[in-house]
PDB file of N, CA and C in Angstrom:
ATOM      1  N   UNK A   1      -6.533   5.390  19.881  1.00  0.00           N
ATOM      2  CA  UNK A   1      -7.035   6.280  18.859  1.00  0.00           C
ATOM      3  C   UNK A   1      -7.970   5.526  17.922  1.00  0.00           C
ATOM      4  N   UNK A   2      -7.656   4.417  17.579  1.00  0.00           N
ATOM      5  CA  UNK A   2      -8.494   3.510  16.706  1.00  0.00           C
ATOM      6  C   UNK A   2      -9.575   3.639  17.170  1.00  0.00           C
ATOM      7  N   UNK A   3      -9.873   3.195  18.438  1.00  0.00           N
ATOM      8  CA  UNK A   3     -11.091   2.927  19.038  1.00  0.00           C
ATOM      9  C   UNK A   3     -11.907   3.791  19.395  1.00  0.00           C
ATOM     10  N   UNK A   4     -11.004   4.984  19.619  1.00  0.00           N
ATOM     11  CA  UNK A   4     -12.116   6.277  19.421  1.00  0.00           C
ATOM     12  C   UNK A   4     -12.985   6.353  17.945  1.00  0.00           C
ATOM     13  N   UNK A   5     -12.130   6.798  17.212  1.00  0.00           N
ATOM     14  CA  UNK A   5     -12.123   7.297  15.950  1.00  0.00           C
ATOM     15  C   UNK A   5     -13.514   6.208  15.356  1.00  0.00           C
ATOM     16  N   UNK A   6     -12.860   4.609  16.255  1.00  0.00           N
ATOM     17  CA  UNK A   6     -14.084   3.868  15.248  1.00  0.00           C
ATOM     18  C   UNK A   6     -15.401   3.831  15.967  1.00  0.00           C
ATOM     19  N   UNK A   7     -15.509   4.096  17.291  1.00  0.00           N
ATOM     20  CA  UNK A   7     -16.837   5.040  17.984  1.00  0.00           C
ATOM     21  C   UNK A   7     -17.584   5.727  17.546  1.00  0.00           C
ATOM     22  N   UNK A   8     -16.516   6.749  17.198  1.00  0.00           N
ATOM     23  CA  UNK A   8     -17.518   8.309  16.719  1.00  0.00           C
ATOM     24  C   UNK A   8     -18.170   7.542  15.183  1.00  0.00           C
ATOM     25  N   UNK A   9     -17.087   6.698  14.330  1.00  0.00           N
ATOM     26  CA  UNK A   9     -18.144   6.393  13.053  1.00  0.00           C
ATOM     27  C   UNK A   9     -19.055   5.564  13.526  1.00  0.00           C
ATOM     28  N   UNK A  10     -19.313   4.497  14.378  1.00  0.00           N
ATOM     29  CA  UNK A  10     -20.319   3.958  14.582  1.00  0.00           C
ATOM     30  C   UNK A  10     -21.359   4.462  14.747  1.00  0.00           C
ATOM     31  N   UNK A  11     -21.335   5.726  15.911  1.00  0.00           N
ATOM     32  CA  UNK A  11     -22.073   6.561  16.207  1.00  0.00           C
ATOM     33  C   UNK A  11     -22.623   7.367  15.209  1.00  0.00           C
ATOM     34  N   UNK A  12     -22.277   7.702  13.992  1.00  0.00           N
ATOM     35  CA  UNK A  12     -22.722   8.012  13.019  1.00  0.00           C
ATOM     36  C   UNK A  12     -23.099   6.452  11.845  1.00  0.00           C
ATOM     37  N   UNK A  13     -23.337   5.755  12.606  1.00  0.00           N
ATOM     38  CA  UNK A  13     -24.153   4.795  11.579  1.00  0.00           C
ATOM     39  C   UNK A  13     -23.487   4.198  10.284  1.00  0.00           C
ATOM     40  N   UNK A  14     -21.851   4.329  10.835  1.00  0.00           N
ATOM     41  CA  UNK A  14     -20.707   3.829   9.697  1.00  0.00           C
ATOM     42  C   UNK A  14     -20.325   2.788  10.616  1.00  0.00           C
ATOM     43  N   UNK A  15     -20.332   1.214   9.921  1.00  0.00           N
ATOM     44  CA  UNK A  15     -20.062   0.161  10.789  1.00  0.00           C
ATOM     45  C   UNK A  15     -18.403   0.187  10.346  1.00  0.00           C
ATOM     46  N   UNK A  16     -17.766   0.134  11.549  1.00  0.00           N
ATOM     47  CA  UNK A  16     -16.629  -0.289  11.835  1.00  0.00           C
ATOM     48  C   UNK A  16     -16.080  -1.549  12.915  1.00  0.00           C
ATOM     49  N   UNK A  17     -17.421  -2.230  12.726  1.00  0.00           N
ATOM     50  CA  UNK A  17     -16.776  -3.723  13.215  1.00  0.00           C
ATOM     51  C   UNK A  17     -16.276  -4.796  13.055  1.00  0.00           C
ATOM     52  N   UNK A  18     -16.097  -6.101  13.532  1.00  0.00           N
ATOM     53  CA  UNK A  18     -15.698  -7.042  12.749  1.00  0.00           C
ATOM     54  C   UNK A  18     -14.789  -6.828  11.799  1.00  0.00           C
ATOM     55  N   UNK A  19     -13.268  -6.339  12.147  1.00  0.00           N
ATOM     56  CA  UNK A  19     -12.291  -6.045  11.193  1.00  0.00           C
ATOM     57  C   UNK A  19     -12.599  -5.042   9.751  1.00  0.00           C
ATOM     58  N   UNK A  20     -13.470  -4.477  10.187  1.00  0.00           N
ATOM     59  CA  UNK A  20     -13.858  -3.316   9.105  1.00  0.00           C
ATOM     60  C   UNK A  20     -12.777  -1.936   9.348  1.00  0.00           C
ATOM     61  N   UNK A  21     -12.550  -1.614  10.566  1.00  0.00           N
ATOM     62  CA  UNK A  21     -11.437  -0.889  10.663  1.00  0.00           C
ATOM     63  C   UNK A  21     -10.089  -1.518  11.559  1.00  0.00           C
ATOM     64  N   UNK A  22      -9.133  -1.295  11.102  1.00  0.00           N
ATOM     65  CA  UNK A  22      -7.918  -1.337  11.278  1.00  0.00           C
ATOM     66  C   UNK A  22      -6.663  -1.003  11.223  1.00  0.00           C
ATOM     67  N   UNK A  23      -5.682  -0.417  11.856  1.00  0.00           N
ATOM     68  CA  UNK A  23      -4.907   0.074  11.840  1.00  0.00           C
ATOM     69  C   UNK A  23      -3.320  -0.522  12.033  1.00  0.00           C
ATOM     70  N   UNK A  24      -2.689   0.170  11.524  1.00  0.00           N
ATOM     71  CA  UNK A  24      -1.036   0.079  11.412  1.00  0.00           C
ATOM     72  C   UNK A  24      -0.677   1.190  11.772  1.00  0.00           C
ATOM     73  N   UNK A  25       0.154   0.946  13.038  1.00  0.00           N
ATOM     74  CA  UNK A  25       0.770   2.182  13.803  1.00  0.00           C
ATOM     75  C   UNK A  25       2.711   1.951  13.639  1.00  0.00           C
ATOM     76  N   UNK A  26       2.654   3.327  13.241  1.00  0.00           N
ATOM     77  CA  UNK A  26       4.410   3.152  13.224  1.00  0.00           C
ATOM     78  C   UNK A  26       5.311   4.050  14.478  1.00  0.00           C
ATOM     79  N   UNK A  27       6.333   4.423  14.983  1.00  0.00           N
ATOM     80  CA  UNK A  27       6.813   5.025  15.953  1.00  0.00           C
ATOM     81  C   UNK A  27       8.134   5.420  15.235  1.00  0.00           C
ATOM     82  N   UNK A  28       8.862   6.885  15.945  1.00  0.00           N
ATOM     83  CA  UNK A  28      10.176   7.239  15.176  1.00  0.00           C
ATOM     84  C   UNK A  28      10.735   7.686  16.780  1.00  0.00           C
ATOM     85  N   UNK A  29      11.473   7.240  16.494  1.00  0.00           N
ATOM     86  CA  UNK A  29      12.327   6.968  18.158  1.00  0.00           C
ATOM     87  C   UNK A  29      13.617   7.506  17.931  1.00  0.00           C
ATOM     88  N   UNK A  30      13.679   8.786  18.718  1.00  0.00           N
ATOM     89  CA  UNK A  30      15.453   9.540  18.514  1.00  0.00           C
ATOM     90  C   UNK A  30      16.328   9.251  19.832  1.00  0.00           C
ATOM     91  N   UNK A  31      17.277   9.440  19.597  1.00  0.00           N
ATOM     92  CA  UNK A  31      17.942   9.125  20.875  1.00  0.00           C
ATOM     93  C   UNK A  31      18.647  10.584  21.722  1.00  0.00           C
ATOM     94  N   UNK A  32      18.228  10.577  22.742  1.00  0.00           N
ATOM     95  CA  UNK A  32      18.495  12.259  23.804  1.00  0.00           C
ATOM     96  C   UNK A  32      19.407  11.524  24.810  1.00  0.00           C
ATOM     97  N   UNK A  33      20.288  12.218  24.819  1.00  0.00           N
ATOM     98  CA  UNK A  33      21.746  11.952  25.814  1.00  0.00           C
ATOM     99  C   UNK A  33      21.686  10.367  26.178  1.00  0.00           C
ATOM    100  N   UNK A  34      21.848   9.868  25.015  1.00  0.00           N
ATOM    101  CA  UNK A  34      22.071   8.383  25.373  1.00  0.00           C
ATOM    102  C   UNK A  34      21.038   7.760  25.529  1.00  0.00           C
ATOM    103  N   UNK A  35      19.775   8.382  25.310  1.00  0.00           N
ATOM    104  CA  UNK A  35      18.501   7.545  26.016  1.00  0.00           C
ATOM    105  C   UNK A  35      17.159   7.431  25.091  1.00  0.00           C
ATOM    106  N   UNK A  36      16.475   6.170  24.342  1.00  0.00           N
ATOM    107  CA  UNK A  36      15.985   6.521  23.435  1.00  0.00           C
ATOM    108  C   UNK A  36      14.054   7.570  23.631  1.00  0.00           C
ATOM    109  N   UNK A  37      14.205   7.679  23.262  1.00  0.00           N
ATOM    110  CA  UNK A  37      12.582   8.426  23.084  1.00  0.00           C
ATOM    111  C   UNK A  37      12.072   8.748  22.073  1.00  0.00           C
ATOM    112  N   UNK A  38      10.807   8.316  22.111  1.00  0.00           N
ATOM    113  CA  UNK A  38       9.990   8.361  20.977  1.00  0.00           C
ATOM    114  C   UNK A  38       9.267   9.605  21.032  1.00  0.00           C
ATOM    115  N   UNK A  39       9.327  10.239  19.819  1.00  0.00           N
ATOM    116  CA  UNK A  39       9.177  11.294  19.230  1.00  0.00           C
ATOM    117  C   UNK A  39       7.786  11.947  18.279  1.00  0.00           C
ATOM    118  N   UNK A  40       7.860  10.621  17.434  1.00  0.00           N
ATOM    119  CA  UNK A  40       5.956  10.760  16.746  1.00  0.00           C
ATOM    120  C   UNK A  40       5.612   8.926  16.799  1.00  0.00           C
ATOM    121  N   UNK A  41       4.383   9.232  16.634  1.00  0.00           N
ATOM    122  CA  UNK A  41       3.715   7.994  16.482  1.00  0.00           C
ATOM    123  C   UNK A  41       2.755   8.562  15.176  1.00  0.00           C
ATOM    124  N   UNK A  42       2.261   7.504  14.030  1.00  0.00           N
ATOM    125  CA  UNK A  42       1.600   7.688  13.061  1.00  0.00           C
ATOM    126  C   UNK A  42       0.803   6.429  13.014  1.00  0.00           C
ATOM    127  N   UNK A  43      -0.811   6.478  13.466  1.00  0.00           N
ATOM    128  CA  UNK A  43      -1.770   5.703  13.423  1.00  0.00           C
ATOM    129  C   UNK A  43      -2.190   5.763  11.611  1.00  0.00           C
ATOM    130  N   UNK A  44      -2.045   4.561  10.931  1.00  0.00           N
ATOM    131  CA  UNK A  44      -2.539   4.782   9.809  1.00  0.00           C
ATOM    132  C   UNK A  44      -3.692   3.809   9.731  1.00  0.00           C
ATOM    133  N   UNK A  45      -5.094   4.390   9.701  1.00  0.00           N
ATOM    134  CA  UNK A  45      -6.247   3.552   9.893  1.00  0.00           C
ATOM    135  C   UNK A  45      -6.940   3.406   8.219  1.00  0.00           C
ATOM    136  N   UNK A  46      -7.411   1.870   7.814  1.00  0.00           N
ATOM    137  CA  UNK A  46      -8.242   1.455   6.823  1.00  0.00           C
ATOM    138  C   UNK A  46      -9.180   1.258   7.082  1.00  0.00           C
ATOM    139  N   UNK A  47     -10.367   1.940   6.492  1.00  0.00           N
ATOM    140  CA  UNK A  47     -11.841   1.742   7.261  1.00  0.00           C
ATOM    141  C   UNK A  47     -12.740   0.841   5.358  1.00  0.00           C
ATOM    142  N   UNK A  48     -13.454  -0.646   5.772  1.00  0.00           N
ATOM    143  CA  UNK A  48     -14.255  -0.907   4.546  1.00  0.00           C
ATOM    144  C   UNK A  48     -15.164  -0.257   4.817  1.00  0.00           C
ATOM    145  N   UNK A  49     -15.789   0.953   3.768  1.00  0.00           N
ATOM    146  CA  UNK A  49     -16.767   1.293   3.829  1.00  0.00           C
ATOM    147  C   UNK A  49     -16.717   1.695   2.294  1.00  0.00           C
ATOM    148  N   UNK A  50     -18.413   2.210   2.193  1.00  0.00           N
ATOM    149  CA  UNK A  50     -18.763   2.462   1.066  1.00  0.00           C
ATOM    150  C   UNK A  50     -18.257   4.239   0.571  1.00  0.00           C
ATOM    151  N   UNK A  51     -18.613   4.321  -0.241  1.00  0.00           N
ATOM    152  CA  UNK A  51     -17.351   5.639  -0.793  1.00  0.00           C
ATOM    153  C   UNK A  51     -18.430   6.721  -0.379  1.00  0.00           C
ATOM    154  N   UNK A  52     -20.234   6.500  -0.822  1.00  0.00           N
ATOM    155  CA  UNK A  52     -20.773   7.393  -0.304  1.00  0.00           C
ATOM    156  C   UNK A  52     -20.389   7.795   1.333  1.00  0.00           C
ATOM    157  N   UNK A  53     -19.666   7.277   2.021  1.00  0.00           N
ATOM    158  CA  UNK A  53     -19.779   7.338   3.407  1.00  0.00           C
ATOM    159  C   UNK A  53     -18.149   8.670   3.956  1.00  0.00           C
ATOM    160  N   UNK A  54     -17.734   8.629   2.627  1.00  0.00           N
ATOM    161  CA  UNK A  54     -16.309   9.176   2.639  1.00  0.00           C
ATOM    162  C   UNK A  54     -16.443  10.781   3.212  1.00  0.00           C
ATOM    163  N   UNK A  55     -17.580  11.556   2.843  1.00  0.00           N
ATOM    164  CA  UNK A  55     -17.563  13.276   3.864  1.00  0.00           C
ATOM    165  C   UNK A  55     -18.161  12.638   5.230  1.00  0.00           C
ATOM    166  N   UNK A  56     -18.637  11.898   5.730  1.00  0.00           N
ATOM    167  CA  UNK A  56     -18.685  11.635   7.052  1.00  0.00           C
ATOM    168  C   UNK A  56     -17.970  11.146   7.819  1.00  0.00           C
ATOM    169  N   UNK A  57     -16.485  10.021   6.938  1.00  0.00           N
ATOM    170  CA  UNK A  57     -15.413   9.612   7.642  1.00  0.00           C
ATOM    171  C   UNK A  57     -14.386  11.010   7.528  1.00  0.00           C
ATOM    172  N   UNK A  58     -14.582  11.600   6.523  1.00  0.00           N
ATOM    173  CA  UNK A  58     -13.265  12.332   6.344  1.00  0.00           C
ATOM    174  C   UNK A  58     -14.105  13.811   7.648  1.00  0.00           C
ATOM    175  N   UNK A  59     -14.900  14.039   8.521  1.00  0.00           N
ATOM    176  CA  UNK A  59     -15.596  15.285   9.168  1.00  0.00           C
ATOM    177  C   UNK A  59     -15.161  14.446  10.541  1.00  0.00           C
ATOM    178  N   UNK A  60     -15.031  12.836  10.926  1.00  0.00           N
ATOM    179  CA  UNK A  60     -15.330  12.518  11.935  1.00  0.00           C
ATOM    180  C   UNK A  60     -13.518  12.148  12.112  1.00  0.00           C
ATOM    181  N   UNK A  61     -12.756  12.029  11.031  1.00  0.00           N
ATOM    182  CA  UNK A  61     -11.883  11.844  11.220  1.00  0.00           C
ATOM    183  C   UNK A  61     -10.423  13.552  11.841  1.00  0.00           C
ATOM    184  N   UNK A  62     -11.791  14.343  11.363  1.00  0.00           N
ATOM    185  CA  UNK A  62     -10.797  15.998  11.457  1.00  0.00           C
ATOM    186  C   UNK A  62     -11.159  16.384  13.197  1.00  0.00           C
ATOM    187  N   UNK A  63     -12.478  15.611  13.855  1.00  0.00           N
ATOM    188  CA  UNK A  63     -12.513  15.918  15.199  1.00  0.00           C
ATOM    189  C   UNK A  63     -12.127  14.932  16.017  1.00  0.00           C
ATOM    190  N   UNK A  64     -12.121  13.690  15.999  1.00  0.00           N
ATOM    191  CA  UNK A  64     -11.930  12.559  17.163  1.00  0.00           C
ATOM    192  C   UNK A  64     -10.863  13.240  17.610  1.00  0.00           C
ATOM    193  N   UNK A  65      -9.899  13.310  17.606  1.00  0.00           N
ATOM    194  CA  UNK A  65      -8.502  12.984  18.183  1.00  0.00           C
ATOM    195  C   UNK A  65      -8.750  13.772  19.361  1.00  0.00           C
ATOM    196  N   UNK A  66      -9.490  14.805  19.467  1.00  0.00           N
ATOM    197  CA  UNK A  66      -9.342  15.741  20.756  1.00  0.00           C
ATOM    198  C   UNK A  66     -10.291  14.958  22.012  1.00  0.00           C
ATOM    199  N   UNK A  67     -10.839  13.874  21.079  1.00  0.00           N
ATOM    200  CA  UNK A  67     -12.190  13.133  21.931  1.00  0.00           C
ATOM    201  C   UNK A  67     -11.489  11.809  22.428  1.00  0.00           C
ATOM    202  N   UNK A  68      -9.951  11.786  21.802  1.00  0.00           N
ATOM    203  CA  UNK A  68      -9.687  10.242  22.301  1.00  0.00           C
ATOM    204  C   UNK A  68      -8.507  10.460  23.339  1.00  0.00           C
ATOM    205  N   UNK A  69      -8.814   9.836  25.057  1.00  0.00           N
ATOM    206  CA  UNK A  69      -7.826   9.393  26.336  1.00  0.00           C
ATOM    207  C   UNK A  69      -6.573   9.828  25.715  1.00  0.00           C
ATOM    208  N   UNK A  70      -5.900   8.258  24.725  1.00  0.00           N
ATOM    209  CA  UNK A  70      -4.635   8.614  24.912  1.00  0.00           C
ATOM    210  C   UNK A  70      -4.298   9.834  23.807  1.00  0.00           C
ATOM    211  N   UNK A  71      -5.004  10.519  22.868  1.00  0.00           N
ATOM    212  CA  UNK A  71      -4.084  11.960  22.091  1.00  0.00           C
ATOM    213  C   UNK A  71      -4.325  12.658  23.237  1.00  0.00           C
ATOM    214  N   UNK A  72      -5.081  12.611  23.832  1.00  0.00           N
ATOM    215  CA  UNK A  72      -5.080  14.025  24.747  1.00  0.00           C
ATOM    216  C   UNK A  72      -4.245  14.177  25.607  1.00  0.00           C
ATOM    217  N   UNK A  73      -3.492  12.804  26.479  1.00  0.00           N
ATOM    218  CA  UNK A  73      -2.493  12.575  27.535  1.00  0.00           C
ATOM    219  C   UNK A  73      -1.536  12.528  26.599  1.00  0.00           C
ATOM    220  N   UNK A  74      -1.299  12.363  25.462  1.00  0.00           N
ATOM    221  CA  UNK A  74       0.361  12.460  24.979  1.00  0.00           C
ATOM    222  C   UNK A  74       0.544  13.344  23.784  1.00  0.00           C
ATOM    223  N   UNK A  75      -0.488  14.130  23.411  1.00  0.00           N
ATOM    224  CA  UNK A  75       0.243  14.989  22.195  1.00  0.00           C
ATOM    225  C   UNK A  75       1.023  16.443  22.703  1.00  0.00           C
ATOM    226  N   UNK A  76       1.073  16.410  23.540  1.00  0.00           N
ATOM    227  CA  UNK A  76       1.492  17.673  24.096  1.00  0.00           C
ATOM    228  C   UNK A  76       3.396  17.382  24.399  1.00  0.00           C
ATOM    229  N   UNK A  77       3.569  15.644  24.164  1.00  0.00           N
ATOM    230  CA  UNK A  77       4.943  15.591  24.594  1.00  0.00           C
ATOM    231  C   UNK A  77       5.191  14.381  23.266  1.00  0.00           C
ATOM    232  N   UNK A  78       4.330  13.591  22.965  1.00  0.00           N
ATOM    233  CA  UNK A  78       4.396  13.450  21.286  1.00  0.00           C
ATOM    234  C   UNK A  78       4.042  13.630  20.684  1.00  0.00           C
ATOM    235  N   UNK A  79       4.399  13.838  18.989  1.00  0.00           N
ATOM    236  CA  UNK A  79       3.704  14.139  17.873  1.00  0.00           C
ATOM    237  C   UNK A  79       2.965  12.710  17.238  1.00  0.00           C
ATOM    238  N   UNK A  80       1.872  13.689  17.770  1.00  0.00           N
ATOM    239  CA  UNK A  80       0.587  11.962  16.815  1.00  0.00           C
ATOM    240  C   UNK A  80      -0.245  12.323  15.668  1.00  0.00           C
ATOM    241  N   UNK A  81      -0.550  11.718  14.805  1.00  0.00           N
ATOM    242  CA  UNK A  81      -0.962  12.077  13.705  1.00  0.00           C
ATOM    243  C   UNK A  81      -1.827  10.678  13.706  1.00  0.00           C
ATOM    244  N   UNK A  82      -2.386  10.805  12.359  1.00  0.00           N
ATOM    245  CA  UNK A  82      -3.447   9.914  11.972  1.00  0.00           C
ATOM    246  C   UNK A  82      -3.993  10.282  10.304  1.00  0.00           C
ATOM    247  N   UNK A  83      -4.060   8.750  10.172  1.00  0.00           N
ATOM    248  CA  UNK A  83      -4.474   9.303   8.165  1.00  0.00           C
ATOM    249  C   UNK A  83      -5.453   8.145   8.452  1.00  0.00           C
ATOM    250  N   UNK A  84      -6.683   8.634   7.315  1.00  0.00           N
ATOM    251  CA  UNK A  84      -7.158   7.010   6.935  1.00  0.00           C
ATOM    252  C   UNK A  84      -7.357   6.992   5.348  1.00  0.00           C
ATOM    253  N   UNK A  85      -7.231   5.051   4.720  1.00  0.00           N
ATOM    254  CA  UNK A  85      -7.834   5.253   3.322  1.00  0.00           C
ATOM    255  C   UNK A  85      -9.065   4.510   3.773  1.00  0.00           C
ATOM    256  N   UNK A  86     -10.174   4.676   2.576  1.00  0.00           N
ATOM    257  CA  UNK A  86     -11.422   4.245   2.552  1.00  0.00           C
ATOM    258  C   UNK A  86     -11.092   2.908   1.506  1.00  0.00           C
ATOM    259  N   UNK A  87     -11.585   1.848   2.561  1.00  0.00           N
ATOM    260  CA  UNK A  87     -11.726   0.588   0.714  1.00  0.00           C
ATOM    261  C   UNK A  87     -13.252   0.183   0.771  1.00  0.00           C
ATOM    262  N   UNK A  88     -13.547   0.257  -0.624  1.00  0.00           N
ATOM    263  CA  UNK A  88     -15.037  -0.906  -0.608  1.00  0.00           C
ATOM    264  C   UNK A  88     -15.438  -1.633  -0.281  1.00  0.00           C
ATOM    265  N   UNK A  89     -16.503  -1.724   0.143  1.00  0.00           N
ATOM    266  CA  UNK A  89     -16.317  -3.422   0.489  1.00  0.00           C
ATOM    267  C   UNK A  89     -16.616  -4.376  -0.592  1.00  0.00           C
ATOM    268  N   UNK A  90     -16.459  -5.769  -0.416  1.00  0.00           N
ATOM    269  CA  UNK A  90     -16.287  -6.803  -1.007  1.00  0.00           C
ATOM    270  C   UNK A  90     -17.878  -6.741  -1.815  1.00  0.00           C
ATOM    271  N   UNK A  91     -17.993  -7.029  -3.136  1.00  0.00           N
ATOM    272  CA  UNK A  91     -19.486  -7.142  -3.764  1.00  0.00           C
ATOM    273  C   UNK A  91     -19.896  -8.562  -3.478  1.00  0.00           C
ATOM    274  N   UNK A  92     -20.840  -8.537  -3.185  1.00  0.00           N
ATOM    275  CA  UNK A  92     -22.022  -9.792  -2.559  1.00  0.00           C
ATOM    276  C   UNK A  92     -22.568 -10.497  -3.616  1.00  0.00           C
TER     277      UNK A  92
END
């Protein structure tokens, strides 16, 4: 999902390289007749960018998911979600 998500901003001329985006993914794992399975996954992505750039992350962030391999092969049997915050970048 990261790697989609940080595609489509590239593709719109929002650099997400070089550790500019990154993510922390968490998992909630229940247990069904003895057997564990995971249930949601929550991609939480930090993108440095500039704040003017924030209606083009927050438009590109409401369509990827249908554009990225793995949501499309597993949301139908897990719950995936995705948030991002925006930070500044560092002043020069």
């Amino acid at each position: 999902m990261l790697g989609t998500f940080g595609g489509a901003l590239e593709a719109r001329h929002i650099d997400a390289s070089n550790g500019k985006l990154v993510a922390e993914v968490t998992g909630e794992v229940e247990t069904e007749e003895g057997v564990l399975v995971i249930r949601r996954i929550h991609v939480a992505m930090r993108l440095v960018a500039p704040e003017q750039s924030r209606d083009v992350v927050e438009r590109v962030h409401g369509i990827y998911a249908m554009r990225c391999p793995l949501y499309r092969t597993l949301h139908n049997a897990i719950q995936l979600t995705s948030s991002y915050t925006l930070s500044p970048p560092p002043s020069a």
